[in-house]
Protein backbone atom coordinates (compact mmCIF):
# COMPACT_ATOMS: atom_id res chain seq x y z
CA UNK A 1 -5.07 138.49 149.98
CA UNK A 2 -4.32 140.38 153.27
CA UNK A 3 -3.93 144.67 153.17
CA UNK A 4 -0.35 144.06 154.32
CA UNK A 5 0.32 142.04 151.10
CA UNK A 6 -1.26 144.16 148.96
CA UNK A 7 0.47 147.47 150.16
CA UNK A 8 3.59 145.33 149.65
CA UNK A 9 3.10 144.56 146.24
CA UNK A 10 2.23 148.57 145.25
CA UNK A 11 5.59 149.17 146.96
CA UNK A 12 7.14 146.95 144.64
CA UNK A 13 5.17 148.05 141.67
CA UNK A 14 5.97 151.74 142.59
CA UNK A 15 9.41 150.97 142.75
CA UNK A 16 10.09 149.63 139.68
CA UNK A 17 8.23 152.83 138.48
CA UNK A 18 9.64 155.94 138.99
CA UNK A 19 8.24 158.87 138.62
CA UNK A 20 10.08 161.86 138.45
CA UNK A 21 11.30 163.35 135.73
CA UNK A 22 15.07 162.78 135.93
CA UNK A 23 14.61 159.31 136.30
CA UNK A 24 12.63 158.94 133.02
CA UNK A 25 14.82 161.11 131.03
CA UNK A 26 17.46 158.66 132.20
CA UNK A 27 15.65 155.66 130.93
CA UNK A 28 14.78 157.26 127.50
CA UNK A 29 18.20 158.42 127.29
CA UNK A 30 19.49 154.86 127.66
CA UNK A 31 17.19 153.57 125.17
CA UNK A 32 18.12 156.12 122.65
CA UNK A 33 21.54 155.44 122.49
CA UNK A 34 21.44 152.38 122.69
CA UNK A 35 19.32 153.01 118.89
CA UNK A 36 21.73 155.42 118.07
CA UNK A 37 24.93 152.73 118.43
CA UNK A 38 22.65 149.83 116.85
CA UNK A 39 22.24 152.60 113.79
CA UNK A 40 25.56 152.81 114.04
CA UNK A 41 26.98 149.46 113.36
CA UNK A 42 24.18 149.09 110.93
CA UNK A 43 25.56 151.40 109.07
CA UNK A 44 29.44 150.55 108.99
CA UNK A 45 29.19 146.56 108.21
CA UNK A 46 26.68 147.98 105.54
CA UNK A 47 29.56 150.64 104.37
CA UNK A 48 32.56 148.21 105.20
CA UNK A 49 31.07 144.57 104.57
CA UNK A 50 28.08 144.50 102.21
CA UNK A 51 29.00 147.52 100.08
CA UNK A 52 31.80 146.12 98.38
CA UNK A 53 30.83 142.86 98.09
CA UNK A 54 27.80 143.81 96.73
CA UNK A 55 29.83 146.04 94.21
CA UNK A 56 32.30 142.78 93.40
CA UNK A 57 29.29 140.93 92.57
CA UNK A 58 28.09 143.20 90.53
CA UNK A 59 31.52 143.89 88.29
CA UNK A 60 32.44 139.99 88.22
CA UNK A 61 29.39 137.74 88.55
CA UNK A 62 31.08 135.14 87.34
CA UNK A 63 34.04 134.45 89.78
CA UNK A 64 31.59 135.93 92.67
CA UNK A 65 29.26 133.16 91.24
CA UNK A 66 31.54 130.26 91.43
CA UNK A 67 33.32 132.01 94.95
CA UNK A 68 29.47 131.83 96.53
CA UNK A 69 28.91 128.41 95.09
CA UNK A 70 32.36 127.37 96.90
CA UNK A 71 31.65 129.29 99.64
CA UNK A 72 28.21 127.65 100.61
CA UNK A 73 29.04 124.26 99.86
CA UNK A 74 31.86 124.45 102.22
CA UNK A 75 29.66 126.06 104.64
CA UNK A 76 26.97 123.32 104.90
CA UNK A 77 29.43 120.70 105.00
CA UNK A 78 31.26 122.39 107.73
CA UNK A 79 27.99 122.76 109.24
CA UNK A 80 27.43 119.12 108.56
CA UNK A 81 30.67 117.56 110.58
CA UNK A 82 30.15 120.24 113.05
CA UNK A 83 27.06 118.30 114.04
CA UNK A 84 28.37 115.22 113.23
CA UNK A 85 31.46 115.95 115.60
CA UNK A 86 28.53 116.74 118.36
CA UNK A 87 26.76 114.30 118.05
CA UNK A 88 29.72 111.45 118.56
CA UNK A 89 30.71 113.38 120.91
CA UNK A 90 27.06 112.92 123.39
CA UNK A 91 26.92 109.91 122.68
CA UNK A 92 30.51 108.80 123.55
CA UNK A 93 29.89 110.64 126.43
CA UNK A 94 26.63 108.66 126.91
CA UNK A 95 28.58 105.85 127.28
CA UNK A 96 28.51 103.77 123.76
CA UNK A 97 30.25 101.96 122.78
CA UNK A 98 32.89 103.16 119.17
CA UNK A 99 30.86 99.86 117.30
CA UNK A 100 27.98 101.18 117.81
CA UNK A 101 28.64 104.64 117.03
CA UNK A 102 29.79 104.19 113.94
CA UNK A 103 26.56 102.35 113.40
CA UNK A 104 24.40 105.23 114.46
CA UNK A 105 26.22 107.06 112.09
CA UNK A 106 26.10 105.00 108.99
CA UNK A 107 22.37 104.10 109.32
CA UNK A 108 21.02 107.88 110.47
CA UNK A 109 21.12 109.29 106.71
CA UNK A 110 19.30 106.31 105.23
CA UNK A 111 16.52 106.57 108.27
CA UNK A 112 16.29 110.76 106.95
CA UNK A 113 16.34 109.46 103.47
CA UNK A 114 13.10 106.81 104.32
CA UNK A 115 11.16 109.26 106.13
CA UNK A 116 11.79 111.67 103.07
CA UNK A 117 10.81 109.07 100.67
CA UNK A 118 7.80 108.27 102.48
CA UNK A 119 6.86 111.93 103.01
CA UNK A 120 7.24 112.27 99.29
CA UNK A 121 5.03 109.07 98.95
CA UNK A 122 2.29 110.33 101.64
CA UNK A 123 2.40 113.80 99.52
CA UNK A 124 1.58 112.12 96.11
CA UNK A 125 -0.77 109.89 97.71
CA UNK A 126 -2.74 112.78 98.83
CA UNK A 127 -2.33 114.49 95.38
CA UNK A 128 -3.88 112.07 93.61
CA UNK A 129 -6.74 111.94 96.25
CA UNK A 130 -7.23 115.49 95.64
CA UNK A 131 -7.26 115.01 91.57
CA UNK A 132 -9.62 112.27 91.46
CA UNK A 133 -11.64 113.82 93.73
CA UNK A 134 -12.05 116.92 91.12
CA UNK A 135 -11.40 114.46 88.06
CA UNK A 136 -14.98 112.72 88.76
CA UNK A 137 -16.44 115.97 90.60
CA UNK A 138 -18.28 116.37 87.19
CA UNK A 139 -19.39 113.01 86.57
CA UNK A 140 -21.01 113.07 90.37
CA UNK A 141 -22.65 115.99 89.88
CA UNK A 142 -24.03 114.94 86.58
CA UNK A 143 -25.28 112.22 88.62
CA UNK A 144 -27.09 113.94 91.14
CA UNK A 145 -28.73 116.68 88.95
CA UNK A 146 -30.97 113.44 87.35
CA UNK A 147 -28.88 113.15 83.98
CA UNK A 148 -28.03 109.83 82.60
């Protein structure tokens, strides 16, 4: 690296720094209200939003039982046909055709349910690996220590 280069980069470096005291206060003033606001709105969605729903819940857990039941049922479906709605949407935009579309989208869920089966299979497999493994761990070392 050449002088010239290096002077450069201290330029750059001491600009970015600054070092007098006005221009620090200004930085630390910045930063602490931006902490004051975020305090802020902490504290009024937790006085205006989780306050009294935490205090419904608490006086009627049954209908806030069956209203959050509802509620996040319709949320992962939502979620659900949100992707869904993406995902015909790249690949009509990919070009394929509505045939096979509507194939990709009848045959994805039973491709997640194999590879769940067979991650559930792989899973016990190892399982009962790890149990016969300690199941004869006795007899072995019976073995070894010279008994019968």
């Amino acid at each position: 690296m050449k002088m010239t280069e290096k002077i450069k980069m201290n330029d750059e470096k001491s600009r970015l720094e600054s070092g007098t005291i006005k221009s620090k206060m200004k930085e630390l003033v910045s930063i602490s209200l931006f902490t004051l606001i975020a305090v802020f709105l902490s504290l009024f969605l937790a006085d205006i939003i989780f306050f009294p729903l935490a205090y419904y819940s608490v006086r009627n857990v049954d209908i806030f039982n069956i209203l959050f039941k509802y509620s996040a049922i319709f949320f992962i479906i939502s979620i659900m046909v949100i992707l869904l709605f993406l995902k015909v949407r790249s690949l009509h935009r990919d070009g394929k055709t509505v045939k096979s579309i509507i194939i990709y989208a009848f045959l994805r869920p039973f491709q997640y349910m194999g590879f769940f089966i067979f991650t559930l299979f792989m899973i016990a497999l190892i399982i009962m690996v790890i149990y016969f493994l300690f199941s004869s761990n006795y007899y072995h070392l019976h073995r070894i220590a010279g008994g019968a």
